[in-house]
N, C-alpha and C. Protein backbone atom coordinates (compact mmCIF):
# COMPACT_ATOMS: atom_id res chain seq x y z
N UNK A 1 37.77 -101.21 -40.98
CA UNK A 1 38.39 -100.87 -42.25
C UNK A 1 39.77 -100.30 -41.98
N UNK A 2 40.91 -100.41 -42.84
CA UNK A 2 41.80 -100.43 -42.62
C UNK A 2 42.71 -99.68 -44.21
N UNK A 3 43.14 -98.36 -44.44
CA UNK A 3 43.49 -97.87 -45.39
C UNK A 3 44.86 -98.04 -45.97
N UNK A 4 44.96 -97.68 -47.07
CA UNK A 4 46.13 -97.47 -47.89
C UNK A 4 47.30 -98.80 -46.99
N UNK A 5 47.02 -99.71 -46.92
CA UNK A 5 48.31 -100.82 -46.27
C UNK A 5 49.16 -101.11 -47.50
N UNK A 6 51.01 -101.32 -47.12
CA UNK A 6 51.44 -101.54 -47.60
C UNK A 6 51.58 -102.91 -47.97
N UNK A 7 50.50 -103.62 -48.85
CA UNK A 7 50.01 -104.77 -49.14
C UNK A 7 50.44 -105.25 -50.29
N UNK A 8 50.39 -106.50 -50.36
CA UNK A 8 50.13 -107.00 -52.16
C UNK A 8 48.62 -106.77 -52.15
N UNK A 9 48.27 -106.13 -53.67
CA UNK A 9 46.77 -106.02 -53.58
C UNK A 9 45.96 -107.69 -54.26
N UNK A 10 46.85 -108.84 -54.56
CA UNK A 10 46.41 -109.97 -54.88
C UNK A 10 46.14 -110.98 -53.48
N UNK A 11 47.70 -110.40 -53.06
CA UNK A 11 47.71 -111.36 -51.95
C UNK A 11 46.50 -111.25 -50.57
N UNK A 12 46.02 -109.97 -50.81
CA UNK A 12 44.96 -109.38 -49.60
C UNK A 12 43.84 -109.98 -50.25
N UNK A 13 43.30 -110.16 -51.76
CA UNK A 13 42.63 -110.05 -52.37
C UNK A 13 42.04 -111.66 -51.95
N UNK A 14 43.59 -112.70 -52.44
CA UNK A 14 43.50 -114.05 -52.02
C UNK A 14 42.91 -114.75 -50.45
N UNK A 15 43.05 -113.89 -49.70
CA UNK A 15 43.08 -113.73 -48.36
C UNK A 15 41.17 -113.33 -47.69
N UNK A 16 41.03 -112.34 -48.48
CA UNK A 16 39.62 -112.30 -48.52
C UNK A 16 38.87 -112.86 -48.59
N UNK A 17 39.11 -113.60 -49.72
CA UNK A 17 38.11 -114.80 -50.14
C UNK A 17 38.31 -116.17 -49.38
N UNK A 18 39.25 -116.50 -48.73
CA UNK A 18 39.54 -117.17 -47.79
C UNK A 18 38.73 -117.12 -46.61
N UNK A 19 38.83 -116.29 -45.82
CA UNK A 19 38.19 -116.54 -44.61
C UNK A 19 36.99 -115.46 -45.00
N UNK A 20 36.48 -115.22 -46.11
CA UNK A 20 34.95 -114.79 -45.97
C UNK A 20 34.03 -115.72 -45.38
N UNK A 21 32.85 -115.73 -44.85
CA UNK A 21 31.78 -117.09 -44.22
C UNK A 21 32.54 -117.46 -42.73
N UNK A 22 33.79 -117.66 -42.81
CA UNK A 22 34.29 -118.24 -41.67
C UNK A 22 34.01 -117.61 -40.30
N UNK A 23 33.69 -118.42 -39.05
CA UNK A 23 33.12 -117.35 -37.98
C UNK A 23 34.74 -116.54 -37.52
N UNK A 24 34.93 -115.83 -36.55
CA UNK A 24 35.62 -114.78 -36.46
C UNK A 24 36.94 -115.16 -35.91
N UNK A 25 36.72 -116.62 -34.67
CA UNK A 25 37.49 -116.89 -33.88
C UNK A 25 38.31 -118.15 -35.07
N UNK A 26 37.77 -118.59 -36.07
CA UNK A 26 37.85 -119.63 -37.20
C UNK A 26 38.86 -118.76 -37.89
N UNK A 27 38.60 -117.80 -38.26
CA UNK A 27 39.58 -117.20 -39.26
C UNK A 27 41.04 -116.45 -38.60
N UNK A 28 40.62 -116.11 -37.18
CA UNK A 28 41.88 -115.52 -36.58
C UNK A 28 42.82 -116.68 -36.36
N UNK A 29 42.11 -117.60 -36.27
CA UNK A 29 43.58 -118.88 -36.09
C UNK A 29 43.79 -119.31 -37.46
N UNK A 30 43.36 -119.20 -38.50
CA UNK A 30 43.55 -119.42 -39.44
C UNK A 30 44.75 -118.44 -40.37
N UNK A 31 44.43 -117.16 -40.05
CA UNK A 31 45.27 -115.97 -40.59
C UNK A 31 47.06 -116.62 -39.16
N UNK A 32 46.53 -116.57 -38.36
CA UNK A 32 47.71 -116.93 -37.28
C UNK A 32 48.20 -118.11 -37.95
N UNK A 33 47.87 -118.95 -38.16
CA UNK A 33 48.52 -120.26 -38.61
C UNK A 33 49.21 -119.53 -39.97
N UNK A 34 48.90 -118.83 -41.35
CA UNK A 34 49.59 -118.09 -42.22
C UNK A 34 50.32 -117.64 -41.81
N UNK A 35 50.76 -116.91 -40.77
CA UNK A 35 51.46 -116.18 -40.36
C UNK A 35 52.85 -117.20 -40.09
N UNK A 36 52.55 -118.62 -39.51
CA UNK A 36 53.47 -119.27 -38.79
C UNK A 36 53.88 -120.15 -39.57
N UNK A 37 53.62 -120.15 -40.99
CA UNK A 37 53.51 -121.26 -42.13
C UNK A 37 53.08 -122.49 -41.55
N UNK A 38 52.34 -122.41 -41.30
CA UNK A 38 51.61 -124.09 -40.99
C UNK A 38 50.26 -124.40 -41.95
N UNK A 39 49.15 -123.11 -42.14
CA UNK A 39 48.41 -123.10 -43.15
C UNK A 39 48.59 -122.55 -44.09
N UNK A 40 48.25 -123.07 -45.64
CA UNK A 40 48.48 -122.10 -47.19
C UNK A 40 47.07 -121.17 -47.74
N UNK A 41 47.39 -120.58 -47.86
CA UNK A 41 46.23 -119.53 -48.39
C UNK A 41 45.93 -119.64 -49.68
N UNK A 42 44.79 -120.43 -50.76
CA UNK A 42 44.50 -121.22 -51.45
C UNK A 42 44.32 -120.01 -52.75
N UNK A 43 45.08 -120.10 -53.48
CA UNK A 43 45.31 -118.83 -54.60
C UNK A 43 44.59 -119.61 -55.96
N UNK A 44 43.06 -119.20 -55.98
CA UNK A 44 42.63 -119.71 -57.22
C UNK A 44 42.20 -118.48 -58.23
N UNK A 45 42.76 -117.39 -58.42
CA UNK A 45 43.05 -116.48 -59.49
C UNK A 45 44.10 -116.01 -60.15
N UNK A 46 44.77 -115.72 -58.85
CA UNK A 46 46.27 -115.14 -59.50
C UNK A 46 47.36 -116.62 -58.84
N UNK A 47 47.47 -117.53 -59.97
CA UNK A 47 48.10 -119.09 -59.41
C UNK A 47 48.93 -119.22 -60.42
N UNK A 48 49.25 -118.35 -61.60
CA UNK A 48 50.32 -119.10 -62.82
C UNK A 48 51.49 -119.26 -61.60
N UNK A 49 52.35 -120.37 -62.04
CA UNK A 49 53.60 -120.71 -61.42
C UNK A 49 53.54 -120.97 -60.10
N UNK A 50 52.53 -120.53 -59.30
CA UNK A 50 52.43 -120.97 -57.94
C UNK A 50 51.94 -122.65 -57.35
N UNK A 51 53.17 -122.64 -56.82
CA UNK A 51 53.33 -124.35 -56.39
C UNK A 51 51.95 -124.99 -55.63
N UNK A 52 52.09 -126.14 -55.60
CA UNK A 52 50.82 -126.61 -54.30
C UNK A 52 51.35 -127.01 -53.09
N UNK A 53 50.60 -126.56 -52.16
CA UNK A 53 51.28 -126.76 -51.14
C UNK A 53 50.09 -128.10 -50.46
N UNK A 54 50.46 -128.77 -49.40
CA UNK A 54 49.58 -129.32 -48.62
C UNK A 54 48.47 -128.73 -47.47
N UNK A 55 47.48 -130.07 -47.12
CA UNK A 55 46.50 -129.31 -46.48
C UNK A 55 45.63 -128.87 -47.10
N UNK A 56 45.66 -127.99 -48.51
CA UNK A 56 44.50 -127.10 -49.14
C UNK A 56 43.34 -128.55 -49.71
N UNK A 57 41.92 -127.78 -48.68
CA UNK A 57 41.08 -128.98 -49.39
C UNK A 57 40.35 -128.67 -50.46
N UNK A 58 40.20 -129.02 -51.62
CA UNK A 58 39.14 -128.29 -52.97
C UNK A 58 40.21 -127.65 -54.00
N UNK A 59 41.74 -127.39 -53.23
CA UNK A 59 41.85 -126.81 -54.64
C UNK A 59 43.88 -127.17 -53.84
N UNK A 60 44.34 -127.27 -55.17
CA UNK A 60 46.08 -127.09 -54.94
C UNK A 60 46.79 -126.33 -54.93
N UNK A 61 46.82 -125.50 -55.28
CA UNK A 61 48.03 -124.15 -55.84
C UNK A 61 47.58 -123.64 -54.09
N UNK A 62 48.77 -122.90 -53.60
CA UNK A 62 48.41 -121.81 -52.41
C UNK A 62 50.05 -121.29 -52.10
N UNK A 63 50.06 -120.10 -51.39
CA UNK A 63 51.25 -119.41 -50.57
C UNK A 63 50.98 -119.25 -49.36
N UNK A 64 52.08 -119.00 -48.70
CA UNK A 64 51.64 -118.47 -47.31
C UNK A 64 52.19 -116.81 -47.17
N UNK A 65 51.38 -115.77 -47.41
CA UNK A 65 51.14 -114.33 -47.51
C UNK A 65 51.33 -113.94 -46.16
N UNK A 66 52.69 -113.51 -45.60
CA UNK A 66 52.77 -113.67 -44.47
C UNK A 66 52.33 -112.05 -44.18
N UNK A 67 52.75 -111.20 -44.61
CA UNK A 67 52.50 -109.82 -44.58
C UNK A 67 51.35 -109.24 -44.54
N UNK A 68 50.56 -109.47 -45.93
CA UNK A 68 48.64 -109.36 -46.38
C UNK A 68 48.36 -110.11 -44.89
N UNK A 69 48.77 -111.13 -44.40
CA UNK A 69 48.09 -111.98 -43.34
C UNK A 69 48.02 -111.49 -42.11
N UNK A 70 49.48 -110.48 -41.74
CA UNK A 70 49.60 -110.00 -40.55
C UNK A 70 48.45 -108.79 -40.18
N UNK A 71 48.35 -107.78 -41.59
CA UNK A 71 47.50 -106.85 -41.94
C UNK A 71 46.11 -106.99 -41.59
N UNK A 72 45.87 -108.15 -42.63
CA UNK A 72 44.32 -108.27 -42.52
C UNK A 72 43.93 -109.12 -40.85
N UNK A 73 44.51 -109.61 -39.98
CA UNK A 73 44.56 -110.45 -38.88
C UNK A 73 44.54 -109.07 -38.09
N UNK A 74 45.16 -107.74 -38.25
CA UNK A 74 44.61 -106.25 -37.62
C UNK A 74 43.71 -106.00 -38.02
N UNK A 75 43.20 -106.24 -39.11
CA UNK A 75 41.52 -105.57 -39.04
C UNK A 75 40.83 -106.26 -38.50
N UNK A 76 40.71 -107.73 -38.38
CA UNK A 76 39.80 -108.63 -37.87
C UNK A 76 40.08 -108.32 -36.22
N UNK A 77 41.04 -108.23 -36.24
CA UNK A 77 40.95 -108.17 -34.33
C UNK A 77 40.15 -106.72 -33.87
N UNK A 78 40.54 -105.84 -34.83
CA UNK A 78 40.06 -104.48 -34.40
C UNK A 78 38.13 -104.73 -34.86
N UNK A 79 38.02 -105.46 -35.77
CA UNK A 79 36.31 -105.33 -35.96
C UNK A 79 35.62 -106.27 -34.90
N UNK A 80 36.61 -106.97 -34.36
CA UNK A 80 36.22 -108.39 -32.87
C UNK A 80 35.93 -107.13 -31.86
N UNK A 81 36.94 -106.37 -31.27
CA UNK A 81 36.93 -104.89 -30.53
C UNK A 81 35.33 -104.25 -30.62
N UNK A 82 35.60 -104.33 -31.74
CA UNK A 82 34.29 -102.92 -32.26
C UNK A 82 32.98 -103.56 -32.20
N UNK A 83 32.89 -105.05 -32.11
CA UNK A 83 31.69 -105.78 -32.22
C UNK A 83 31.44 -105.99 -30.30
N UNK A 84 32.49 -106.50 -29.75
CA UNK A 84 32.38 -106.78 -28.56
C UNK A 84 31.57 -105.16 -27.56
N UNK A 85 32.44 -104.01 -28.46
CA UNK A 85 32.26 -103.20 -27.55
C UNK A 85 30.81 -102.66 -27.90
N UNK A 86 30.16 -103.06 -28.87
CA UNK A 86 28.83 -102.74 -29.03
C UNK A 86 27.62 -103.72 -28.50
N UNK A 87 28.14 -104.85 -28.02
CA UNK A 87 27.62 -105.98 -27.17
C UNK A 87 27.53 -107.21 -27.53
N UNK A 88 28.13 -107.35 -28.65
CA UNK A 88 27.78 -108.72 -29.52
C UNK A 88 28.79 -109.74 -28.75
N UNK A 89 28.35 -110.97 -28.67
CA UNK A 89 29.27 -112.19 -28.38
C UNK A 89 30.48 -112.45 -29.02
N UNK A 90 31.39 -112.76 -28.78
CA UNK A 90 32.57 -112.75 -29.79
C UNK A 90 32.52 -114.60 -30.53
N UNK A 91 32.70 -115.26 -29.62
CA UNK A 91 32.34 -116.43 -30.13
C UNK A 91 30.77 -116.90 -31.13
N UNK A 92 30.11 -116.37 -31.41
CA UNK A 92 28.71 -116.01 -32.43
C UNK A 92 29.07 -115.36 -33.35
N UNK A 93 30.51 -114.26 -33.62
CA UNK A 93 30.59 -113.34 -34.60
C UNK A 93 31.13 -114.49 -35.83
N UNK A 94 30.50 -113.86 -37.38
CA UNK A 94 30.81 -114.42 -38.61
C UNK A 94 31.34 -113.24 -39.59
N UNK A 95 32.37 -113.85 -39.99
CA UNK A 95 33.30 -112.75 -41.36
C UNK A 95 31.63 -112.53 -42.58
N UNK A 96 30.97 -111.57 -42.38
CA UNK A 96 29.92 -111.39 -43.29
C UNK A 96 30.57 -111.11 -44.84
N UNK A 97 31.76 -109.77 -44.39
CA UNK A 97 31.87 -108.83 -45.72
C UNK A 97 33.53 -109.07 -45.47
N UNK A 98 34.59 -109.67 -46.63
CA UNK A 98 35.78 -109.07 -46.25
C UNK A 98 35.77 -108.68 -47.99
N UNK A 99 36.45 -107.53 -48.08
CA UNK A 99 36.45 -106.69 -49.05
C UNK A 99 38.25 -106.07 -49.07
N UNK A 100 38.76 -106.36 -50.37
CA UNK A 100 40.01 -105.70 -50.58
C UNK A 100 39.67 -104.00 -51.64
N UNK A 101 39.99 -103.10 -51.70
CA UNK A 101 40.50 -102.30 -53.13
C UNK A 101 41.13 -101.63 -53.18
N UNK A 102 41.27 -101.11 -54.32
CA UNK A 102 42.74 -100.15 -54.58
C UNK A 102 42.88 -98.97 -53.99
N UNK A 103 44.08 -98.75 -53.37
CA UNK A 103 44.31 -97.97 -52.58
C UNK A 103 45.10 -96.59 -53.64
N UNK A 104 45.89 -95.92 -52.87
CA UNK A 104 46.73 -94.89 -53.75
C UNK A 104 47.77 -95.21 -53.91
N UNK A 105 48.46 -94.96 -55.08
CA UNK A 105 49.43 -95.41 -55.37
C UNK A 105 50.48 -94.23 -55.17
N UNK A 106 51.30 -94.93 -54.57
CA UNK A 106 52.53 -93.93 -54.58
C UNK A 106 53.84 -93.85 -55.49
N UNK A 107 54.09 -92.96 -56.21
CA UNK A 107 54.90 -92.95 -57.19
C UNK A 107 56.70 -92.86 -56.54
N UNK A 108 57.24 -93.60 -57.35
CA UNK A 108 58.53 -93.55 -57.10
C UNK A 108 59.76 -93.93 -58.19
N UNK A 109 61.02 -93.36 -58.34
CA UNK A 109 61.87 -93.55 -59.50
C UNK A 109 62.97 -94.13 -58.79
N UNK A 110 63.09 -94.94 -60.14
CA UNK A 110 64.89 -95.55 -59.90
C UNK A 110 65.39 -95.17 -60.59
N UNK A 111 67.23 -94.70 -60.05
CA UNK A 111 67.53 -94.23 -61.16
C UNK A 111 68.57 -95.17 -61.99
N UNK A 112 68.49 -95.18 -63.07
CA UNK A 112 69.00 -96.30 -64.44
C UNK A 112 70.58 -95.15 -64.86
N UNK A 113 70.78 -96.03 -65.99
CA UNK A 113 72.26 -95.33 -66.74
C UNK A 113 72.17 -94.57 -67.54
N UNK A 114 73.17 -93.60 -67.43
CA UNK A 114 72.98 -92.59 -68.35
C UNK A 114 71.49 -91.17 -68.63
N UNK A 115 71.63 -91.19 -67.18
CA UNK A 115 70.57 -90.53 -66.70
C UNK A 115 69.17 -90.63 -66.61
N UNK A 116 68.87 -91.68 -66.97
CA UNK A 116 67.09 -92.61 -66.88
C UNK A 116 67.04 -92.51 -65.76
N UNK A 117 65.59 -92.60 -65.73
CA UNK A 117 65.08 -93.23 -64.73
C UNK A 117 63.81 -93.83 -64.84
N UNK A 118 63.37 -95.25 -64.28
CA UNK A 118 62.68 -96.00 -64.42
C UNK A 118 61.17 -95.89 -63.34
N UNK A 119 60.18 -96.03 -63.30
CA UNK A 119 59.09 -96.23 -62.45
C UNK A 119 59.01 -97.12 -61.83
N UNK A 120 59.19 -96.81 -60.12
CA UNK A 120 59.15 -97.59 -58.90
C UNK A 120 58.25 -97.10 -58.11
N UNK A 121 56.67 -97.76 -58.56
CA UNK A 121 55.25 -97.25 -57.79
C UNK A 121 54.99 -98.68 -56.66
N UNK A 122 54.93 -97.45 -55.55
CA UNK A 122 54.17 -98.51 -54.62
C UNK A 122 52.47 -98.71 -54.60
N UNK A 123 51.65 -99.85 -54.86
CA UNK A 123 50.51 -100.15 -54.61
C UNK A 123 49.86 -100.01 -53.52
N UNK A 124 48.72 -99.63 -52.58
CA UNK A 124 48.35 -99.58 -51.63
C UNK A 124 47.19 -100.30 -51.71
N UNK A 125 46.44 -100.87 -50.69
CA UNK A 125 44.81 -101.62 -50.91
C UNK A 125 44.44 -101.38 -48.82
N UNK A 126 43.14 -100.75 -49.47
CA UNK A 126 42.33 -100.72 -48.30
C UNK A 126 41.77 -102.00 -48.19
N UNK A 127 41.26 -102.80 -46.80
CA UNK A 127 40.80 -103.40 -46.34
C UNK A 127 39.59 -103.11 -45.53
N UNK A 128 38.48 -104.08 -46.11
CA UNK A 128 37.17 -103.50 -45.11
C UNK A 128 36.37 -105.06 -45.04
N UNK A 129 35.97 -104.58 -43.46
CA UNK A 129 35.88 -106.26 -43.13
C UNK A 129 34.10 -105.93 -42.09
N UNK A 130 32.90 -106.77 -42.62
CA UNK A 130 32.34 -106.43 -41.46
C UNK A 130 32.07 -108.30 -40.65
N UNK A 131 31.49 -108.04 -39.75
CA UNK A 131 31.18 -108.97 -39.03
C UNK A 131 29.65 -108.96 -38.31
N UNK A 132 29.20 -109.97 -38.29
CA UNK A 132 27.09 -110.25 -38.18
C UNK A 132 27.60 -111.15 -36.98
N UNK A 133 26.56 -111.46 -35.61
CA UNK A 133 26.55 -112.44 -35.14
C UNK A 133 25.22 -113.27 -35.34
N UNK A 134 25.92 -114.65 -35.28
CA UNK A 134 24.81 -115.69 -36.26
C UNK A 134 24.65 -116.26 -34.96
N UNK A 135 23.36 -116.82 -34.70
CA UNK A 135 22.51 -117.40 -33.93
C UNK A 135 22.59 -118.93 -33.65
């Protein structure tokens, strides 16, 4: 698990549901390929205006979330760590649980004319990821 990241909380969200089911070593090249724009991360909730890219099989619309991708590709390596070091096979491990939610928000102002000032909040989203090895 992985707290308060300075994330999109859609784009982590999109990302989740992506490599949930997928085994461990499946999704780390998968988040790596996001990272390198070669794979799109298949956005079937939050998709108004979002283009289609190629490659996506089952559905069209996707981005490549390079940031959410780098993030969540640290928790997965660190729960690979935490599984190995408890004895499990790494090649047998499966994404059981990936889970995004709202983190704390941090408040912040801009300042406008004539002495305004406007609301500039940053979003945060924890990440929690477990991993099962399947037989």
């Amino acid at each position: 698990m992985s707290n308060e990241l300075h994330i999109s909380p859609k784009h982590a969200r999109e990302i989740c549901n992506a490599i949930r089911g997928m085994k461990a070593t499946e999704a780390r090249t998968f988040l790596e390929d996001v990272i390198l724009l070669k794979r799109a991360v298949p956005f079937k909730r939050y998709n108004k205006n979002v283009g289609h890219r190629k490659g996506l099989i089952g559905w069209c619309s996707g981005r490549y979330p390079q940031k959410a991708a780098k993030a969540t590709l640290d928790v997965l390596v660190n729960a690979i760590g935490n599984a190995e070091y408890k004895g499990l096979e790494k090649e047998r491990l499966q994404v059981l649980m990936a889970n995004t939610k709202k983190g704390r928000t941090i408040r912040g102002w801009m300042p406008r004319a004539m002495g305004r000032a406007t609301p500039k909040n940053t979003e945060t989203v924890s990440i929690e990821m477990v991993l099962k090895e399947v037989s």
